[in-house]
Protein backbone atom coordinates (compact mmCIF):
# COMPACT_ATOMS: atom_id res chain seq x y z
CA UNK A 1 -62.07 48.26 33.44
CA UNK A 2 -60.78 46.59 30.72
CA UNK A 3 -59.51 42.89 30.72
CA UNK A 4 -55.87 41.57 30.63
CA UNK A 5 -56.75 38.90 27.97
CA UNK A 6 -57.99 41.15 25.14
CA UNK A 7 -55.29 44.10 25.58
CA UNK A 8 -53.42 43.66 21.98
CA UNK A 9 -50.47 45.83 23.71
CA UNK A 10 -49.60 43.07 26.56
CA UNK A 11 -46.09 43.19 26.96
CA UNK A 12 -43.53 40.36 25.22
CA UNK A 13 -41.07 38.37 26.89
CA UNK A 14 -37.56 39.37 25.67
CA UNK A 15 -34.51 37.38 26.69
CA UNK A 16 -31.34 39.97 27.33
CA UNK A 17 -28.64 38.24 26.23
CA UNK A 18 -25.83 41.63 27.09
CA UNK A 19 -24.89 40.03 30.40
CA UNK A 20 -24.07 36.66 29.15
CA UNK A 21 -22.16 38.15 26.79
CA UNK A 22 -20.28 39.94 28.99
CA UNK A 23 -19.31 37.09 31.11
CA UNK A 24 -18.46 34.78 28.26
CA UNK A 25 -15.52 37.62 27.20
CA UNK A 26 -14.13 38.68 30.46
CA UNK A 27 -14.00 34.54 30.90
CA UNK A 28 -12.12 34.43 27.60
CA UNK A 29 -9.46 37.35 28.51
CA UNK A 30 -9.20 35.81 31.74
CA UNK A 31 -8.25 32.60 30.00
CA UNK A 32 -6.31 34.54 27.27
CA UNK A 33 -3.84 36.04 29.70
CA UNK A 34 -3.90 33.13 32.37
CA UNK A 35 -3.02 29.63 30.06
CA UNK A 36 0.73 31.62 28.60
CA UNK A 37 1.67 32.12 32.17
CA UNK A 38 0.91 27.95 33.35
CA UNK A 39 3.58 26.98 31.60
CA UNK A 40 5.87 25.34 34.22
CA UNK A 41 9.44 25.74 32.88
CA UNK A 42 12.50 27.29 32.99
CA UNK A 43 12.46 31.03 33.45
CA UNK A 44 14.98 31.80 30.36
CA UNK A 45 15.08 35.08 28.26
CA UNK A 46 15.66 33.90 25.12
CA UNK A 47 17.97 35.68 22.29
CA UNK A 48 16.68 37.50 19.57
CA UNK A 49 16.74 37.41 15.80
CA UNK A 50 16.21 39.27 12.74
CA UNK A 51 15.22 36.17 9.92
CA UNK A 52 13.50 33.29 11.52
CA UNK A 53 13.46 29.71 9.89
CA UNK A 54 9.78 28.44 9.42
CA UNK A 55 8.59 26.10 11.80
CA UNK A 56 8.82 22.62 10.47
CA UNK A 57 5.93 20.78 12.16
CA UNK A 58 6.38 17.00 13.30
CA UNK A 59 4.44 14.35 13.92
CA UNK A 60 5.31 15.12 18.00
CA UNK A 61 6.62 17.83 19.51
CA UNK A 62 10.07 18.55 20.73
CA UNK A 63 11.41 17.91 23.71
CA UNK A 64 12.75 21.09 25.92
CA UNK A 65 16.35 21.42 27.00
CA UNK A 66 16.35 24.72 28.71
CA UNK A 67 19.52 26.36 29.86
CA UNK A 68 18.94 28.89 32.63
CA UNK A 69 21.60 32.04 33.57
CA UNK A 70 22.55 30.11 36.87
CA UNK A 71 23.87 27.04 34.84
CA UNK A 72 20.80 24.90 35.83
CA UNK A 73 19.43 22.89 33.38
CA UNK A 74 15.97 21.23 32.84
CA UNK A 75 14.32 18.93 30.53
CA UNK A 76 11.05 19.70 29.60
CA UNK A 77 9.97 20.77 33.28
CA UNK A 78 12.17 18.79 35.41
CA UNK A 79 15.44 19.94 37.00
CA UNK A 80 18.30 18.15 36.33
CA UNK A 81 21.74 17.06 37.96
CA UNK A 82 25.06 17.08 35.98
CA UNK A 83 25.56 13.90 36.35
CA UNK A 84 21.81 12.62 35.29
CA UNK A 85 21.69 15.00 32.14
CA UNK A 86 23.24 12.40 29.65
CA UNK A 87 21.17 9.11 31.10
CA UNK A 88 17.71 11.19 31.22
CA UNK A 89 18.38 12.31 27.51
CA UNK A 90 19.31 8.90 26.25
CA UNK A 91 16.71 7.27 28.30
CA UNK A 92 14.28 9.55 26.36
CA UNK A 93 15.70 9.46 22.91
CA UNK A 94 15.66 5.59 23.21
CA UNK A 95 11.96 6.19 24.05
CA UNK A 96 10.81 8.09 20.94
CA UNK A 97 14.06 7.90 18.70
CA UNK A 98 12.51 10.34 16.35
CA UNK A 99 11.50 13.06 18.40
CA UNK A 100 13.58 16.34 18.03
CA UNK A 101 15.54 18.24 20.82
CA UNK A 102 15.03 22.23 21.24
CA UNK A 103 17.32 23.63 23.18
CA UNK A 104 16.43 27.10 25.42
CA UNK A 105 19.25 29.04 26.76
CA UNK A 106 19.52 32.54 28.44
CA UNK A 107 20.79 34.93 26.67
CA UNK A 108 23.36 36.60 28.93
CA UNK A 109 24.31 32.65 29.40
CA UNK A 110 27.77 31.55 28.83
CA UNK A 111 27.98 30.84 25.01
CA UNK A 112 30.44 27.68 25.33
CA UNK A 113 28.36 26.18 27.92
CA UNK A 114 25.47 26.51 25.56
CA UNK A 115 27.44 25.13 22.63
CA UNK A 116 28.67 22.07 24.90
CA UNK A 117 25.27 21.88 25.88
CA UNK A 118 24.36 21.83 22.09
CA UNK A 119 27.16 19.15 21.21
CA UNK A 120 26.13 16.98 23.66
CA UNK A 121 22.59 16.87 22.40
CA UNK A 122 23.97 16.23 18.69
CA UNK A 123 26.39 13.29 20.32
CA UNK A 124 24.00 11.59 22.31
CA UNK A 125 21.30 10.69 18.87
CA UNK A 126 18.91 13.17 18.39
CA UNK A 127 17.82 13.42 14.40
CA UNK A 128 17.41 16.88 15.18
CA UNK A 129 18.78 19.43 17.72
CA UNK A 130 17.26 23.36 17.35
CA UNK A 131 18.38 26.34 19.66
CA UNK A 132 15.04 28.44 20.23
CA UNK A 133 14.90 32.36 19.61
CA UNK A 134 13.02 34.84 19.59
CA UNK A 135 11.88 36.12 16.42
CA UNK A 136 12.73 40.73 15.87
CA UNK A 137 11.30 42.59 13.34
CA UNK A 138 13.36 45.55 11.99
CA UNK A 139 12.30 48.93 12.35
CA UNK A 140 10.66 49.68 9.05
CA UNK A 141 10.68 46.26 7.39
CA UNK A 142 7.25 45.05 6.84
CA UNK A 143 7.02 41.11 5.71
């Protein structure tokens, strides 16, 4: 019988690494399709658009003035009355005086409540009011 010690063909330790793999990119997709659906605002289904502007970045973001079919209206996540919309969005553009506006609004929404909605914005001090879209790429146009 031959010893253990002196057999050159003892078998090596070997670290599988295929399951740890596997749960690092089901965690990934899981996060991929989870953190687009946390955020907590207004459902609105936003107009399209054939040519987008770019993006100008800022130093903060914008807030969110979203516009929803049934007339509601929120800012950033919170729901607000009629009669609060103007004091909320002065209180908060005497907060951060420099910090854009983007307005969301349905797009089967009425379009003058939208553009009163947009006026308002413009009257009440913002240095810059945007409507959001979304951004449609013609059939056969590549950029």
């Amino acid at each position: 019988m031959r010893s253990l010690a002196k057999n050159p063909f003892r078998p090596q330790p070997v670290m599988n690494v295929t399951p740890l793999v596997d749960v690092v990119l089901v965690l990934l997709i899981i996060f991929m399709v989870v953190i687009p659906m946390m955020e907590k605002s207004a459902k609105v289904d936003l107009p399209d658009i054939f040519n987008v502007d770019p993006d100008p970045k800022g130093k903060t973001d914008p807030y969110t003035l979203s516009l929803t079919l049934a007339g509601q209206l929120y800012f950033e996540q919170e729901l607000l009355e009629s009669e609060r919309f103007a004091q909320v969005l002065r209180e908060a553009n005497a907060r951060e005086p420099a910090r854009r506006l983007v307005v969301r609004a349905d797009r089967a929404a009425k379009y003058g409540d939208a553009r009163k909605l947009f006026k308002a914005c413009q009257e009440l001090g913002f240095p810059g009011v945007s409507l959001r879209v979304n951004e449609v790429k013609r059939p056969g146009n590549t950029p």
